[in-house]
C-alpha atoms as a PDB file:
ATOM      1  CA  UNK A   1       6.746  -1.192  -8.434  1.00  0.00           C
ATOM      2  CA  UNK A   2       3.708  -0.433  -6.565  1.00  0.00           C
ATOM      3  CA  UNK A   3       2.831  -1.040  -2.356  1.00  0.00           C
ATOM      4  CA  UNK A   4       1.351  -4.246  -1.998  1.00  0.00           C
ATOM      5  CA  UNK A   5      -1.854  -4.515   0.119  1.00  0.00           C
ATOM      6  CA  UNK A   6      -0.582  -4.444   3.542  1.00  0.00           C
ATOM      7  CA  UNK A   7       1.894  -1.853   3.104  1.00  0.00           C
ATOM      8  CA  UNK A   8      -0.718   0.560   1.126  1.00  0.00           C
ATOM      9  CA  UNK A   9      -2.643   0.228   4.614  1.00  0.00           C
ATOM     10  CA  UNK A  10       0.556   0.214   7.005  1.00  0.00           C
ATOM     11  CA  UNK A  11       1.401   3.356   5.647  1.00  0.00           C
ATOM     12  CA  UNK A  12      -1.894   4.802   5.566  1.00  0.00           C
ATOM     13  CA  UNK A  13      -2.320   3.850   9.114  1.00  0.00           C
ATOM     14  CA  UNK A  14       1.350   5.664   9.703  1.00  0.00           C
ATOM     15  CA  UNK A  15       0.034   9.116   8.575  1.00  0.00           C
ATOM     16  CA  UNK A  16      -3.268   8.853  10.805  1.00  0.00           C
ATOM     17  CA  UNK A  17      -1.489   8.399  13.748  1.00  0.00           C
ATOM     18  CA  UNK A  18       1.461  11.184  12.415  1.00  0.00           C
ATOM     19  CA  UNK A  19      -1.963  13.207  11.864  1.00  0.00           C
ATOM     20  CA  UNK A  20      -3.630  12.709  14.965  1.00  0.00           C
ATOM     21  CA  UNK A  21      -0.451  13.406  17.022  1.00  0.00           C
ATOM     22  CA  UNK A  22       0.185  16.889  14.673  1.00  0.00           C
ATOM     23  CA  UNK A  23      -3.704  17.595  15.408  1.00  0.00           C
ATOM     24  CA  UNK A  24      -3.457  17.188  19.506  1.00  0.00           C
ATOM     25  CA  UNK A  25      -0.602  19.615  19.392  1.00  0.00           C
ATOM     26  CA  UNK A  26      -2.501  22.276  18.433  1.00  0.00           C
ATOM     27  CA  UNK A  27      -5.377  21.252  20.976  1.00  0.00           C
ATOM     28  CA  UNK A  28      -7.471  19.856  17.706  1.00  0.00           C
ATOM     29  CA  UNK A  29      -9.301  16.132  17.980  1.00  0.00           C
ATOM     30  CA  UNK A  30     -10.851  15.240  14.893  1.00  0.00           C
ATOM     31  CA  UNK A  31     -12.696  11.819  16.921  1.00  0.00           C
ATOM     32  CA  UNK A  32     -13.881  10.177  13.638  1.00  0.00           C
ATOM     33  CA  UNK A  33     -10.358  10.521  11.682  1.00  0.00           C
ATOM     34  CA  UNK A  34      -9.160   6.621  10.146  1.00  0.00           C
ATOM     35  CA  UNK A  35      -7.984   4.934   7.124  1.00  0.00           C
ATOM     36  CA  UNK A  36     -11.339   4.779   4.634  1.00  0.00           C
ATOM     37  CA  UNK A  37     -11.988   0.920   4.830  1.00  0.00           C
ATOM     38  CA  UNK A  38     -13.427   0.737   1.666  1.00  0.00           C
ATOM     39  CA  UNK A  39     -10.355   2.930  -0.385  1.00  0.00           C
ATOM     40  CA  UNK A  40      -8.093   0.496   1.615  1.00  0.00           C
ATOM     41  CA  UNK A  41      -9.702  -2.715   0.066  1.00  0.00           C
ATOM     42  CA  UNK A  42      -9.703  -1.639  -3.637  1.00  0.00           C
ATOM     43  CA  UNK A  43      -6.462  -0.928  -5.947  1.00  0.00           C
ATOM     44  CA  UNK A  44      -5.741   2.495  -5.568  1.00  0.00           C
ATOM     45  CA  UNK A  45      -2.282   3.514  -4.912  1.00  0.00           C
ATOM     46  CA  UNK A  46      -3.129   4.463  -1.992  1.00  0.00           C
ATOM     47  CA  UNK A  47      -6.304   4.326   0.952  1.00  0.00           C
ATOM     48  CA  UNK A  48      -8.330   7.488   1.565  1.00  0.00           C
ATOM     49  CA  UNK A  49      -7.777   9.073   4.873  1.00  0.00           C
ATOM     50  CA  UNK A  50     -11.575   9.865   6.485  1.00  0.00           C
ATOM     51  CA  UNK A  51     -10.816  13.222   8.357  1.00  0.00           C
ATOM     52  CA  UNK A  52     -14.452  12.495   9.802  1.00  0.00           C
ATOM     53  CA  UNK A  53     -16.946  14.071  11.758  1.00  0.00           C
ATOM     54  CA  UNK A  54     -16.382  16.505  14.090  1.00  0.00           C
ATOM     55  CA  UNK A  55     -18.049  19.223  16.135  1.00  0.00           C
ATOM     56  CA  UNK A  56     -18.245  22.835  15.708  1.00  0.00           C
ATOM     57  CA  UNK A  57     -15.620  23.352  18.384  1.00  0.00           C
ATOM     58  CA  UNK A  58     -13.408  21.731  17.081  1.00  0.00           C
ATOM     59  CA  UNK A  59     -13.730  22.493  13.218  1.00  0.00           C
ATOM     60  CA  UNK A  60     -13.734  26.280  15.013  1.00  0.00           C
ATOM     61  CA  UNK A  61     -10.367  25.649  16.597  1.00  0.00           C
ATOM     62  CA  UNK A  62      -8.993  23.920  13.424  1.00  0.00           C
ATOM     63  CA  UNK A  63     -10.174  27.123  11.447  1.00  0.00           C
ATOM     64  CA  UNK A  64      -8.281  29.096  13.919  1.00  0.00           C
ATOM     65  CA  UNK A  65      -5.249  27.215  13.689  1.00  0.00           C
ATOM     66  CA  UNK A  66      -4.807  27.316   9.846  1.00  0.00           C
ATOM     67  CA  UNK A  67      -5.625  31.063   9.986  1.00  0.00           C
ATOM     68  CA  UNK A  68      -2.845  31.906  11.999  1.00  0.00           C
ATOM     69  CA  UNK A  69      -0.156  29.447  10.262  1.00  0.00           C
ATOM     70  CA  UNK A  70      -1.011  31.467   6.757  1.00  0.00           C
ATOM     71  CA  UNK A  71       0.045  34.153   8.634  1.00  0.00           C
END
């Protein structure tokens, strides 16, 4: 048995913040990172999480961050 509606987006909202709060711990802010409104409305098993826009600090520090945990 599938999520219903609210819990697809309760959960979706769940691992944004768990994301966010990962991300500042490593000094990364990705500002435009949310649930996909759009993938939330529709049927799929689950929403799309929008990682956003960000600048090229920050995609710079996030590239530096993964580099170094491969490691």
């Amino acid at each position: 048995m599938g999520l219903r509606s609210a819990e697809r987006l309760r959960a979706a909202e769940d691992v944004v913040a768990q994301l966010r709060d990962e991300l500042a711990r490593v000094g990364v802010t990705l500002p435009s990172l949310r649930v996909d409104p759009v993938s939330a409305a529709s049927d799929a098993p689950y929403p799309l999480i929008d990682l956003g826009r960000c600048n090229m600090d920050t995609a710079m520090r996030l590239v530096a961050f993964l580099c170094e945990a491969r490691r």
